[in-house]
C-alpha atoms as a PDB file:
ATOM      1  CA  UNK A   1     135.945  61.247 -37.312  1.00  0.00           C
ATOM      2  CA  UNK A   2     138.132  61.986 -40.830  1.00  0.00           C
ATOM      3  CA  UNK A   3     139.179  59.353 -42.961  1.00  0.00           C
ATOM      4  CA  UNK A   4     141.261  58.835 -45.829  1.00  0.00           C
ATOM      5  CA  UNK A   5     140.276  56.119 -47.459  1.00  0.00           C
ATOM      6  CA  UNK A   6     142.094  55.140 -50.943  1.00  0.00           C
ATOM      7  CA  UNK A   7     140.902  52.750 -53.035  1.00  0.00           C
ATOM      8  CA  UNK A   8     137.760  54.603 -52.904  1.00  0.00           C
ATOM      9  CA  UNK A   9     136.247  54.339 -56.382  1.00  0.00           C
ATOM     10  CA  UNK A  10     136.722  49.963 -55.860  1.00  0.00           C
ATOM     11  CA  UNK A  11     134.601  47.694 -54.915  1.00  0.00           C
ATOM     12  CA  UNK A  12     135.055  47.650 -51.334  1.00  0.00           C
ATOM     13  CA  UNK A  13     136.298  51.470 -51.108  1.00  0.00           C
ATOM     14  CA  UNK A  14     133.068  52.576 -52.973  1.00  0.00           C
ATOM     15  CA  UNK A  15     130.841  51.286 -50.041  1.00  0.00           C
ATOM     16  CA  UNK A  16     133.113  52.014 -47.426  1.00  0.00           C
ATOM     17  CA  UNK A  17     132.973  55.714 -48.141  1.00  0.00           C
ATOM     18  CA  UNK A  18     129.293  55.471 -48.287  1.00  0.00           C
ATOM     19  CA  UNK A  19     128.560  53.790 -44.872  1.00  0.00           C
ATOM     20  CA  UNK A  20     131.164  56.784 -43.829  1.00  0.00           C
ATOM     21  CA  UNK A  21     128.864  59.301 -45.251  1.00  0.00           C
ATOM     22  CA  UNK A  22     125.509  57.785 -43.404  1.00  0.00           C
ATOM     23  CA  UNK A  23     127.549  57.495 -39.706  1.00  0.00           C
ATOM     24  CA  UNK A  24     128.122  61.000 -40.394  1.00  0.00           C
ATOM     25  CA  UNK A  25     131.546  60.825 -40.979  1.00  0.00           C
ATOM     26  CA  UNK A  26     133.729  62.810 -43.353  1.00  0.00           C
ATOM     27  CA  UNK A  27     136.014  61.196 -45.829  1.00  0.00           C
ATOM     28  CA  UNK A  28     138.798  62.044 -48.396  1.00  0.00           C
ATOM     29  CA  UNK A  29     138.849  59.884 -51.311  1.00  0.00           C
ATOM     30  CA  UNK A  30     142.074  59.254 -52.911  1.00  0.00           C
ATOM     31  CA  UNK A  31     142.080  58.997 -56.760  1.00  0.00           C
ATOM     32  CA  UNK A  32     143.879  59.082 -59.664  1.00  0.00           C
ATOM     33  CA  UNK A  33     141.299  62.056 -61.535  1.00  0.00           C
ATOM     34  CA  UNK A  34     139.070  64.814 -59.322  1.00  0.00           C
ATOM     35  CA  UNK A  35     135.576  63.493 -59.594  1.00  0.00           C
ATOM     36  CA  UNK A  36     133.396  65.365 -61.715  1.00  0.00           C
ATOM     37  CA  UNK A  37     130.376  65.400 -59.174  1.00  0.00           C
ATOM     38  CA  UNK A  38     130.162  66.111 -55.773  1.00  0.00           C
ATOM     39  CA  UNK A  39     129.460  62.723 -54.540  1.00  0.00           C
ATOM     40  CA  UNK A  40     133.061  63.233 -52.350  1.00  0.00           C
ATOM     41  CA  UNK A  41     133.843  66.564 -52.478  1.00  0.00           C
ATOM     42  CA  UNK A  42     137.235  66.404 -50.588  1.00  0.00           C
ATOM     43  CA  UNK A  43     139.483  64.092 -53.020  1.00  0.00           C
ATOM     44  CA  UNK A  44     143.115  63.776 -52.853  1.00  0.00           C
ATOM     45  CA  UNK A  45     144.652  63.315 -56.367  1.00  0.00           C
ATOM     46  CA  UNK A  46     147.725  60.904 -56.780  1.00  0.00           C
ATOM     47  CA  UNK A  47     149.220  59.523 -60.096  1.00  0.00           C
ATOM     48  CA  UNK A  48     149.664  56.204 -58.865  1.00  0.00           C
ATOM     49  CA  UNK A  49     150.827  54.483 -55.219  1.00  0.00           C
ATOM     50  CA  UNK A  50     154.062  53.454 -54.922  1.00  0.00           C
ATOM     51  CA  UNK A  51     157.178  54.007 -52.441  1.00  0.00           C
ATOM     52  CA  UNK A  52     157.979  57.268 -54.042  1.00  0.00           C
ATOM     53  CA  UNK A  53     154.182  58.860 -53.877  1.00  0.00           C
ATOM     54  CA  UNK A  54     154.178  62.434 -52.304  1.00  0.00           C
ATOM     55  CA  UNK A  55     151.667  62.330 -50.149  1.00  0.00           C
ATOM     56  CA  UNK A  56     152.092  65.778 -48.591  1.00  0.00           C
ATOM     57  CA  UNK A  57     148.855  67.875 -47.626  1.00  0.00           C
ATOM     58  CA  UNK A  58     146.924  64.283 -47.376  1.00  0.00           C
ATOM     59  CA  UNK A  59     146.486  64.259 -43.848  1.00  0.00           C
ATOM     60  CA  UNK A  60     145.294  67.288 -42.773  1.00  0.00           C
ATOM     61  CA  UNK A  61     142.511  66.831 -40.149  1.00  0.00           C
ATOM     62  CA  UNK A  62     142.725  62.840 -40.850  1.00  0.00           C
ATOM     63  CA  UNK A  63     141.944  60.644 -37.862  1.00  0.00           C
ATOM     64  CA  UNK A  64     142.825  57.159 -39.114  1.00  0.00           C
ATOM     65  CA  UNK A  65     144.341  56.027 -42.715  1.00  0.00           C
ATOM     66  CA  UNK A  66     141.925  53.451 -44.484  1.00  0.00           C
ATOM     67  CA  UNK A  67     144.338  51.397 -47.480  1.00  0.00           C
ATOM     68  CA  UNK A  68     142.112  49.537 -49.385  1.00  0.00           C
ATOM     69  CA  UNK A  69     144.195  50.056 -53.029  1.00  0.00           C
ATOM     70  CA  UNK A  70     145.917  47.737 -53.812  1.00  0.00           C
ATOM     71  CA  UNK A  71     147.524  46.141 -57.524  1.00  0.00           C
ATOM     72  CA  UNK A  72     145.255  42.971 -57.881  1.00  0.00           C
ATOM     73  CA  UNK A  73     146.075  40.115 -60.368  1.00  0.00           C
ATOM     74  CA  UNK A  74     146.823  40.458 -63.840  1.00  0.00           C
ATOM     75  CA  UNK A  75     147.220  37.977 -66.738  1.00  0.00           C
ATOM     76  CA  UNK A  76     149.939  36.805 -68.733  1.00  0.00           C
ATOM     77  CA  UNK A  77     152.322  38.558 -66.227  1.00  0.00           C
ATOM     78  CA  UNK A  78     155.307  36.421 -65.646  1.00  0.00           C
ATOM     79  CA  UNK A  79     155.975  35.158 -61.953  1.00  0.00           C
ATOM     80  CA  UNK A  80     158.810  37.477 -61.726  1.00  0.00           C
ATOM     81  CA  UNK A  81     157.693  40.626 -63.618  1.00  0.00           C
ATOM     82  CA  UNK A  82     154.063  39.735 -61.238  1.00  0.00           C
ATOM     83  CA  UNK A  83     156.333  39.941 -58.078  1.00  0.00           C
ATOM     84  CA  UNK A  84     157.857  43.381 -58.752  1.00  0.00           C
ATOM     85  CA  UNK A  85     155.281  45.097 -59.817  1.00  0.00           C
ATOM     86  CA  UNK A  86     153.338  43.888 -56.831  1.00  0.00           C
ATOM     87  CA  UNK A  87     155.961  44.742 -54.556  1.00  0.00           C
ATOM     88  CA  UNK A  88     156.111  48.530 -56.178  1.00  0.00           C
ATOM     89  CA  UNK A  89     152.304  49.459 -55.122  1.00  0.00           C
ATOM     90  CA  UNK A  90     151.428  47.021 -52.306  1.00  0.00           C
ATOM     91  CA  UNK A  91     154.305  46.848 -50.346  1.00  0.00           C
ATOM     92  CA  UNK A  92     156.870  49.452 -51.309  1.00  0.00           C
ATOM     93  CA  UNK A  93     153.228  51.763 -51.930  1.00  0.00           C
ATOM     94  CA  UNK A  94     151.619  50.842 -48.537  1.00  0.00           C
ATOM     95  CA  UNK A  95     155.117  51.160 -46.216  1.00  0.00           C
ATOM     96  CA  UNK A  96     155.371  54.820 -48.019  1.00  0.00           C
ATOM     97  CA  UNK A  97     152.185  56.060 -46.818  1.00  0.00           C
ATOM     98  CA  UNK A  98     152.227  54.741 -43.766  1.00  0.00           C
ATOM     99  CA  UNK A  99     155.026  56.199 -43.201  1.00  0.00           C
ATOM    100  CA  UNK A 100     154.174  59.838 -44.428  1.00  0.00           C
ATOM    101  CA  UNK A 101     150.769  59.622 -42.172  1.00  0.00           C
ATOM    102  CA  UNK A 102     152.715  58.567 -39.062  1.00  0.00           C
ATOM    103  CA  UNK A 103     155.071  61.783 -39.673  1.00  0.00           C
ATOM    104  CA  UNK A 104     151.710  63.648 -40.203  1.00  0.00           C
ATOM    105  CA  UNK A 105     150.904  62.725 -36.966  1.00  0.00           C
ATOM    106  CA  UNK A 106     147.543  60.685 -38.056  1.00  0.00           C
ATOM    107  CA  UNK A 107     147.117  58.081 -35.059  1.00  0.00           C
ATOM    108  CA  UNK A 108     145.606  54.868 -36.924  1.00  0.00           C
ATOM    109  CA  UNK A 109     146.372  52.926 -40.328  1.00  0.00           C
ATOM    110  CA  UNK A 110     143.907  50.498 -41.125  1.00  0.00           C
ATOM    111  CA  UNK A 111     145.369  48.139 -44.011  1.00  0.00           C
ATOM    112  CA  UNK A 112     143.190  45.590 -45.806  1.00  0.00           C
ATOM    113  CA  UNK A 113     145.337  43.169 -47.041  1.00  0.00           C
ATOM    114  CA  UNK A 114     144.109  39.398 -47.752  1.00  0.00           C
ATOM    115  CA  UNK A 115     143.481  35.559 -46.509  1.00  0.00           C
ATOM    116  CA  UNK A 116     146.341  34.984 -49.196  1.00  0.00           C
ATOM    117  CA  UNK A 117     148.807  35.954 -46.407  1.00  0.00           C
ATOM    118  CA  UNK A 118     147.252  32.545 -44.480  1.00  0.00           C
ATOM    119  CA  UNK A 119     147.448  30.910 -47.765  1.00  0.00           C
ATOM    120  CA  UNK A 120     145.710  29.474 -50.807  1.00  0.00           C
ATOM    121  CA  UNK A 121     143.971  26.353 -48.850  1.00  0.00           C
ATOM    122  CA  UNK A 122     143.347  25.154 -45.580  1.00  0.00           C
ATOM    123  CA  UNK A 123     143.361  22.063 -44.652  1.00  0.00           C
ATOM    124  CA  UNK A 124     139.814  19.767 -43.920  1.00  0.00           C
ATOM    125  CA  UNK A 125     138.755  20.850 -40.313  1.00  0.00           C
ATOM    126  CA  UNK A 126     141.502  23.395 -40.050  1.00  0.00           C
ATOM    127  CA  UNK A 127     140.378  26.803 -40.603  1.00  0.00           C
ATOM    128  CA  UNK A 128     142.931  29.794 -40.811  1.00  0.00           C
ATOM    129  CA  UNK A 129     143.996  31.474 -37.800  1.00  0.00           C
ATOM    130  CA  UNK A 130     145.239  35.205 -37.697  1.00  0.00           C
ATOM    131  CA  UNK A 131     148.793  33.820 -36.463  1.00  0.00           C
ATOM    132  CA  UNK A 132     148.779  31.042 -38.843  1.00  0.00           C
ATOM    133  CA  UNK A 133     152.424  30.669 -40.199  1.00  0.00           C
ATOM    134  CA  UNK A 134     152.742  30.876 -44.272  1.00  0.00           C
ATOM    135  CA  UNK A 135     155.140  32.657 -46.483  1.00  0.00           C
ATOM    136  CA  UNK A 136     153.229  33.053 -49.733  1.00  0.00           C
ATOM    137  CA  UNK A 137     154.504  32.054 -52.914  1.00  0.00           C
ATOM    138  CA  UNK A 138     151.520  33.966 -54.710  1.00  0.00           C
ATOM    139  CA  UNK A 139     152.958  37.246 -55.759  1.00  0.00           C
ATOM    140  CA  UNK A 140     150.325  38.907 -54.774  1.00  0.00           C
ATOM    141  CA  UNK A 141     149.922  37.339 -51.318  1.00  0.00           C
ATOM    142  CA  UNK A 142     154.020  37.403 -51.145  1.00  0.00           C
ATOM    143  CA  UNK A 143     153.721  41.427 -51.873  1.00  0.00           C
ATOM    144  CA  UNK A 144     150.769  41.547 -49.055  1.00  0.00           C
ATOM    145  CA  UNK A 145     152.626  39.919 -46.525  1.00  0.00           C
ATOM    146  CA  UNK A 146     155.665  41.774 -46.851  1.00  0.00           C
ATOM    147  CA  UNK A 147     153.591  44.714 -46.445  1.00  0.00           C
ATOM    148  CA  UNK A 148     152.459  43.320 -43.220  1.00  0.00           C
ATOM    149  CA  UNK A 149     155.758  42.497 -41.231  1.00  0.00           C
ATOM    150  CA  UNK A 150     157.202  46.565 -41.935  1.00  0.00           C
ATOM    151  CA  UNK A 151     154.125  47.467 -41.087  1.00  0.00           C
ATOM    152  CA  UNK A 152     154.619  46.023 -37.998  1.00  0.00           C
ATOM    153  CA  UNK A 153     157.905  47.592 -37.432  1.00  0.00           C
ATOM    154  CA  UNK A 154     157.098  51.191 -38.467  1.00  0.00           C
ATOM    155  CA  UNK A 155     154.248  50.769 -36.068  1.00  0.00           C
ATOM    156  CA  UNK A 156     156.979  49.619 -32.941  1.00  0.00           C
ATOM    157  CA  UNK A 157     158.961  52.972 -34.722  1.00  0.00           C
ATOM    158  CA  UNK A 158     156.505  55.879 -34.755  1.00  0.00           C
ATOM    159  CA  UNK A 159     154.037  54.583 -32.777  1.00  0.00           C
ATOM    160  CA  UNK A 160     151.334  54.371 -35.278  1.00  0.00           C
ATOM    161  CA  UNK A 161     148.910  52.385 -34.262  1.00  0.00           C
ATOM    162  CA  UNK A 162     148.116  49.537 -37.203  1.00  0.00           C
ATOM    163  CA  UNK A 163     145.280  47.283 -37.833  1.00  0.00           C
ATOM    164  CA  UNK A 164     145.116  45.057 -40.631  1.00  0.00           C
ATOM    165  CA  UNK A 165     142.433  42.686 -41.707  1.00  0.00           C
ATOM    166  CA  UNK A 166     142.143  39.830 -43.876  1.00  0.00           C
ATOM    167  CA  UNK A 167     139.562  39.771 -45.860  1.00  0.00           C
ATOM    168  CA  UNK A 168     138.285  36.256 -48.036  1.00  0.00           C
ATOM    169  CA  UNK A 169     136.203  36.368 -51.119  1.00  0.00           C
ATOM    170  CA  UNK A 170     133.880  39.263 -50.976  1.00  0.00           C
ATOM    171  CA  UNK A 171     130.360  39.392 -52.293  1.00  0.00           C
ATOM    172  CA  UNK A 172     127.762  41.678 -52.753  1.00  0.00           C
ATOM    173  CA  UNK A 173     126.042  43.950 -55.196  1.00  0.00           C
ATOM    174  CA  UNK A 174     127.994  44.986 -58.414  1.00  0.00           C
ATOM    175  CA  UNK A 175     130.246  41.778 -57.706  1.00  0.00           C
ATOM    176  CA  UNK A 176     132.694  41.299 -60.768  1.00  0.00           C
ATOM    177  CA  UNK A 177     135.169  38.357 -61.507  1.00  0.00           C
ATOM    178  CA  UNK A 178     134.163  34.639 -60.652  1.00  0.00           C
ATOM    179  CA  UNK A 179     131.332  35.654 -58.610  1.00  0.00           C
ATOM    180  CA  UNK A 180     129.450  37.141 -61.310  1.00  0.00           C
ATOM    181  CA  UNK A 181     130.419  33.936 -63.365  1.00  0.00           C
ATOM    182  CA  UNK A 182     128.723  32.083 -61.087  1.00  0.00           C
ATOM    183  CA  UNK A 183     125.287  33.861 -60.994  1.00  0.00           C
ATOM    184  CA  UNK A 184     125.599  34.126 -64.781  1.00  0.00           C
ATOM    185  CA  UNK A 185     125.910  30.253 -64.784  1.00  0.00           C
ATOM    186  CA  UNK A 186     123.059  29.989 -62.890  1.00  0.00           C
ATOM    187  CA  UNK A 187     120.840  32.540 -64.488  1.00  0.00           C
ATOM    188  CA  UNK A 188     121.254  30.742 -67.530  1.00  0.00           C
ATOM    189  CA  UNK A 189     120.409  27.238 -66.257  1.00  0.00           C
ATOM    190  CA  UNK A 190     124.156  26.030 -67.934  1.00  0.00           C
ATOM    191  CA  UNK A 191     124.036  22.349 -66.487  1.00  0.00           C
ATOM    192  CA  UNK A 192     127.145  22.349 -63.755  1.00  0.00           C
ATOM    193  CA  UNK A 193     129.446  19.207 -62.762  1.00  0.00           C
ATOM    194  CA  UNK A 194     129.384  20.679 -59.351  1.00  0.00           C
ATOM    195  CA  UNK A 195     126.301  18.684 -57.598  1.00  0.00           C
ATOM    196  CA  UNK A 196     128.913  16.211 -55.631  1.00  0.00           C
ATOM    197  CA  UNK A 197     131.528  18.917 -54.185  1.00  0.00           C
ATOM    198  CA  UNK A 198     132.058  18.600 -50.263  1.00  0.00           C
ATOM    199  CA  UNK A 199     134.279  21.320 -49.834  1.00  0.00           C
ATOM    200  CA  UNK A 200     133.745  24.171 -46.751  1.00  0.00           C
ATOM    201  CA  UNK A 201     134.756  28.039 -47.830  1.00  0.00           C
ATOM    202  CA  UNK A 202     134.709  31.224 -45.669  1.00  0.00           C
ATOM    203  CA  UNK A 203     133.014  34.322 -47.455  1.00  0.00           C
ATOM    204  CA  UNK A 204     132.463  37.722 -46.465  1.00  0.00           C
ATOM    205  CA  UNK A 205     129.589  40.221 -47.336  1.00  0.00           C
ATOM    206  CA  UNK A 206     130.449  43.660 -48.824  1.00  0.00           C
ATOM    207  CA  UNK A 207     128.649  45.268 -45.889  1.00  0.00           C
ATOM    208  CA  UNK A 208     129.799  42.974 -43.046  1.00  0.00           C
ATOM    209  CA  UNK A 209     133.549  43.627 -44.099  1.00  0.00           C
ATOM    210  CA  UNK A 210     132.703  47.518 -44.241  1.00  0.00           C
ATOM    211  CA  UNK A 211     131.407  47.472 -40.586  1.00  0.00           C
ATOM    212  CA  UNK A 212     134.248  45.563 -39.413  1.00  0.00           C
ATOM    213  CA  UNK A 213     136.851  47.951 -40.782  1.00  0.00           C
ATOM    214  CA  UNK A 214     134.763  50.711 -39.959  1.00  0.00           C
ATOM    215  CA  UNK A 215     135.278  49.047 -36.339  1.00  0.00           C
ATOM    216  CA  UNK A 216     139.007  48.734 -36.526  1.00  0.00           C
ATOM    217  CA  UNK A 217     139.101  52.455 -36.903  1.00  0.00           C
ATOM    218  CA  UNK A 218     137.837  53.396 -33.723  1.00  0.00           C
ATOM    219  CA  UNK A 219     138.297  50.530 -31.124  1.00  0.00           C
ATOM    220  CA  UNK A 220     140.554  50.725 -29.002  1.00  0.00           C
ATOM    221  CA  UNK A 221     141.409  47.065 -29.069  1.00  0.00           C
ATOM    222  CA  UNK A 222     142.304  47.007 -32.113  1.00  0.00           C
ATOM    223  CA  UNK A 223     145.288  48.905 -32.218  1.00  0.00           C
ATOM    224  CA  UNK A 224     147.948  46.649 -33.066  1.00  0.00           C
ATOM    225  CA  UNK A 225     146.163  43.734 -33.837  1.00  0.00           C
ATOM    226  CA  UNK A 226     145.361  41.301 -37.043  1.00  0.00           C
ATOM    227  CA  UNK A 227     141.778  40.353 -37.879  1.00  0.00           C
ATOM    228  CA  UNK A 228     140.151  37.633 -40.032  1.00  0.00           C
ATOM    229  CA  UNK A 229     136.798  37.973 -41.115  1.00  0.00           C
ATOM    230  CA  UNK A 230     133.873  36.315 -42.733  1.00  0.00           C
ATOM    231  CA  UNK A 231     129.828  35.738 -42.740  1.00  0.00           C
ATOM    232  CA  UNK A 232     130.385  33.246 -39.605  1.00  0.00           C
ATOM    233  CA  UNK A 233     128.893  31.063 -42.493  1.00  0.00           C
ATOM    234  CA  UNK A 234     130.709  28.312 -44.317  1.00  0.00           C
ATOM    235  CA  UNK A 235     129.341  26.759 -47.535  1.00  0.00           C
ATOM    236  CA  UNK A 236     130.895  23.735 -50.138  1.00  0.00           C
ATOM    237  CA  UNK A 237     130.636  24.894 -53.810  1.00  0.00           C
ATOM    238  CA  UNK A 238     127.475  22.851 -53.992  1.00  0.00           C
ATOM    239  CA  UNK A 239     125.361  24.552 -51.259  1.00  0.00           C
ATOM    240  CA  UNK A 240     126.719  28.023 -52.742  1.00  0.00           C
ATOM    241  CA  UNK A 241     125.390  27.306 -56.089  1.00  0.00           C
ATOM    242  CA  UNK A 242     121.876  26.244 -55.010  1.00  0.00           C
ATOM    243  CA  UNK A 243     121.843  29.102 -52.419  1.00  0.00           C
ATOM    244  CA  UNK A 244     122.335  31.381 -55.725  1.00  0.00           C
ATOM    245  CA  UNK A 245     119.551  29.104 -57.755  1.00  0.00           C
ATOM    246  CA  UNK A 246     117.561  29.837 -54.613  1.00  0.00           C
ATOM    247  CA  UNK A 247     117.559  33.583 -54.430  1.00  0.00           C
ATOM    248  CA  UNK A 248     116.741  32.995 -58.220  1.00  0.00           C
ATOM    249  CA  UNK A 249     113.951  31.076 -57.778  1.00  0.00           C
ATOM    250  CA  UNK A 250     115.095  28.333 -60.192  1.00  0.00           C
ATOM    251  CA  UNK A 251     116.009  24.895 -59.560  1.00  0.00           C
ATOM    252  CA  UNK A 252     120.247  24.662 -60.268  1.00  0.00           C
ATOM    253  CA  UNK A 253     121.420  21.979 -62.997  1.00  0.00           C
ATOM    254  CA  UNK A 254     124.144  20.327 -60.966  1.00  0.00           C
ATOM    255  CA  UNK A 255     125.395  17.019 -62.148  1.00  0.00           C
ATOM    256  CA  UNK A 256     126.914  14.891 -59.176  1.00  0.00           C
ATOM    257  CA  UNK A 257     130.347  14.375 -60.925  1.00  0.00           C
ATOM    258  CA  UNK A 258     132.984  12.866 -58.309  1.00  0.00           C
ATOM    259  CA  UNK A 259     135.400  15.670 -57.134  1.00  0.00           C
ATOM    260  CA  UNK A 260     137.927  13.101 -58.421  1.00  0.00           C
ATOM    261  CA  UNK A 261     136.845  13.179 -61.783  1.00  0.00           C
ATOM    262  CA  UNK A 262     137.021  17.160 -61.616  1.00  0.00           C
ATOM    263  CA  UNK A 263     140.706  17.013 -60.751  1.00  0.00           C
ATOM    264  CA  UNK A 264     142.181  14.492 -63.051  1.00  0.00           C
ATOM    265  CA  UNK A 265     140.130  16.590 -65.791  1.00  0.00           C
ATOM    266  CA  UNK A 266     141.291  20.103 -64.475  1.00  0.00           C
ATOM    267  CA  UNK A 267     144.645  17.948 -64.720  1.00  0.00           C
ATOM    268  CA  UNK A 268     144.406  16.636 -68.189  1.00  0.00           C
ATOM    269  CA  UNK A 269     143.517  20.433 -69.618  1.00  0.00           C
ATOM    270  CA  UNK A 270     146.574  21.608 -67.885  1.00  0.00           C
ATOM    271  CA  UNK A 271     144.900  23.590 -65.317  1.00  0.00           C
ATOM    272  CA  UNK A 272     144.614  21.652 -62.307  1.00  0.00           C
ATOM    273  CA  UNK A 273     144.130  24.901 -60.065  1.00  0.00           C
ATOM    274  CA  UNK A 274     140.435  25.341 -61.612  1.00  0.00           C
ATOM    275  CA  UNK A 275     139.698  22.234 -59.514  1.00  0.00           C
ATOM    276  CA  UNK A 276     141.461  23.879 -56.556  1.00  0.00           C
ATOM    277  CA  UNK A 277     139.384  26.703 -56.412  1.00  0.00           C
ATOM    278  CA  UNK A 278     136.153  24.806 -57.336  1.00  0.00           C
ATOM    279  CA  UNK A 279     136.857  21.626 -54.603  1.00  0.00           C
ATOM    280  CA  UNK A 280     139.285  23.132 -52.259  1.00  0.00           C
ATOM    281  CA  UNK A 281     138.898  24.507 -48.485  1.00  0.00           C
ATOM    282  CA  UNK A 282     139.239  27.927 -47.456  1.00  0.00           C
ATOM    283  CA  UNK A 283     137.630  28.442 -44.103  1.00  0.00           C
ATOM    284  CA  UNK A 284     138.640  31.732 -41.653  1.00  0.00           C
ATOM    285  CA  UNK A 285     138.546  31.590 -37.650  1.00  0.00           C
ATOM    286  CA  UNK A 286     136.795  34.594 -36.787  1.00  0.00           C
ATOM    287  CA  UNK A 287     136.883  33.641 -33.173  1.00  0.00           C
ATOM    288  CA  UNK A 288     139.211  36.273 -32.099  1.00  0.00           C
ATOM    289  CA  UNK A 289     137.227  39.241 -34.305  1.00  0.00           C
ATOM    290  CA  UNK A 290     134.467  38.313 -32.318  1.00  0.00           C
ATOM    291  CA  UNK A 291     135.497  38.419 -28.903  1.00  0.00           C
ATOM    292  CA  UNK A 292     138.575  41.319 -28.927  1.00  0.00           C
ATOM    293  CA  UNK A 293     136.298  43.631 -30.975  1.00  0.00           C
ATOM    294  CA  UNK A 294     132.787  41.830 -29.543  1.00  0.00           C
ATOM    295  CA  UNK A 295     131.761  42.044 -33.319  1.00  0.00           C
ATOM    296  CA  UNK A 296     129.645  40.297 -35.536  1.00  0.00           C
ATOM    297  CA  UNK A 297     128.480  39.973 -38.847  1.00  0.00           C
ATOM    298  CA  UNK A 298     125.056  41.967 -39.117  1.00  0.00           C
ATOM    299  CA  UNK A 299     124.023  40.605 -42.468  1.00  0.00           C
ATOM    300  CA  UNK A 300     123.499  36.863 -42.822  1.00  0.00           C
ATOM    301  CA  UNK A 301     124.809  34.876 -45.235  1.00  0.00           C
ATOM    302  CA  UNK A 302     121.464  33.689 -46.650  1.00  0.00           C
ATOM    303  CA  UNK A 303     120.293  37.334 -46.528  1.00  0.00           C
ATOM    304  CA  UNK A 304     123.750  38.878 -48.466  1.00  0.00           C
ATOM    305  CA  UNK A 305     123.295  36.415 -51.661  1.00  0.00           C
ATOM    306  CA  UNK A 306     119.603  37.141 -51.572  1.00  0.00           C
ATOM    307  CA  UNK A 307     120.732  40.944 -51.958  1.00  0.00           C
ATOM    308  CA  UNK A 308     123.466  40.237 -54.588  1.00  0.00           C
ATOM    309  CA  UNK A 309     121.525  38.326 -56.725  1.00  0.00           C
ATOM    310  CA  UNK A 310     118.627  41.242 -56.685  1.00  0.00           C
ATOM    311  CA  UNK A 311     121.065  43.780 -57.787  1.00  0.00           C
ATOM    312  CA  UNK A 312     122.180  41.480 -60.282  1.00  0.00           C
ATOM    313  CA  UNK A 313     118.989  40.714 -61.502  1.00  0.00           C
ATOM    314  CA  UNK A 314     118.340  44.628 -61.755  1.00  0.00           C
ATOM    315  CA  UNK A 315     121.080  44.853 -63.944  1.00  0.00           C
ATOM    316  CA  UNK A 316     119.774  42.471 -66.664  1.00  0.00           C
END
């Protein structure tokens, strides 16, 4: 089995490539420089993704098309300026080399694109569903989802056969962003209003999102389908936090403040969408990944922030 996996020297990419390497499988890395090393000696050089990349002498030998690039969210962007430029790699980028691989005659295109397609929030009780119906007003979901739908119809074109999955929040080791907040928080023992939070939020574990993808290239029920995916493990803010104390060893300083309170204060700053993310609900259905592709997620939940915060603790 041959990949091509861009997005290779990312978070997820990185790790994908290397569970490639162990199943014995041979992969060529996409990248904007040649590596220096020989950690992945067959590397396919590109300036930047977009619908006018040449991707000609890409494919040679290459099985199944793994797009995990993407352009992720930037500050003090405008909504429209946002838009386009999100448009120009990750759905104007992604249509392009789909199409160049289906002409190459490579037979699958997995594309990781994200919940945001499903939305920001889902509703108490109501988890997201692969054939949920939302139009994103996110850019960045907007640009995803648009991605999705030609996808679909270069795929009843050519032939090609597409899979794309949906990944939530992903953890592991060498998590960045808010994530790594969060341990810091903890680490620290900063006291937290977030003892009171009741919320329910789908994650996903760098290694259980690998194997899944690493699924969709081969099965041969996938072909054609859409797949959400998470731990199988849903947690409030609150439990997350003390699940992260826990690994720790230390006891989490987390003040019961009324999720109330947290909004009209996220309010009064002028940033009511740091409540949202804190208090809000974002739970997957993973009902489907489990029976069509008789998958599950081989890490636990409990066992894949135990390993993040080692590697973070490592790192101090």
């Amino acid at each position: 089995m041959k990949l091509l996996v861009t997005g290779s020297s990312g978070f997820v990419g990185r790790q994908l490539t290397k569970q490639c390497a162990q199943n014995g499988w041979e992969v060529c890395s996409v990248s904007r420089v040649r590596p220096q090393d020989n950690r992945c000696p067959s590397t396919f050089v590109v300036d930047c993704i977009n619908g006018a990349t040449d991707w000609f002498g890409a494919f040679e030998g290459i099985d199944c098309v793994v797009h995990c690039a993407a352009r992720v969210h930037q500050m003090k962007e405008s909504k429209v300026d946002a838009l386009k430029a999100y448009r120009e790699t990750n759905t104007q980028g992604t249509l392009n080399l789909a199409r160049q691989a289906a002409k190459a005659g490579v037979k699958r295109f997995v594309f990781v694109s994200s919940i945001k397609v499903n939305g920001e929030f889902s509703s108490p009780k109501q988890p997201f569903s692969p054939d949920s119906m939302y139009v994103p007003d996110d850019p960045y979901g907007l640009s995803k989802y648009e991605a999705e739908i030609q996808l679909r119809q270069l795929a009843k074109e050519t032939g090609l056969e597409v899979v794309i999955v949906r990944p939530p929040l992903v953890f592991g080791p060498g998590v960045k962003a808010n994530f790594l907040s969060m341990i810091r928080w903890v680490d620290k023992g900063i006291p937290l209003p977030l003892g009171a939070i009741q919320n329910r939020r789908s994650l996903v574990y760098i290694d259980n999102l690998v194997d899944l993808i690493l699924t969709c290239c081969t099965h041969p029920r996938a072909a054609g389908e859409t797949f959400l995916v998470s731990d199988g493990y849903d947690v409030s803010t609150t439990q997350l936090l003390r699940l992260v104390a826990g690994a720790m060893r230390k006891r989490p300083l987390l003040l019961p403040i009324p999720t109330s309170l947290i909004d009209l204060s996220a309010k009064l700053i002028g940033r009511p969408q740091i409540s949202q993310r804190l208090c809000g609900n974002l739970q997957v259905d993973i009902t489907k990944t489990r029976a069509l592709l008789e998958w599950f997620p081989r890490v636990s939940f409990e066992e894949g922030i135990q390993r993040t915060v080692d590697a973070y603790l490592k790192t101090k």
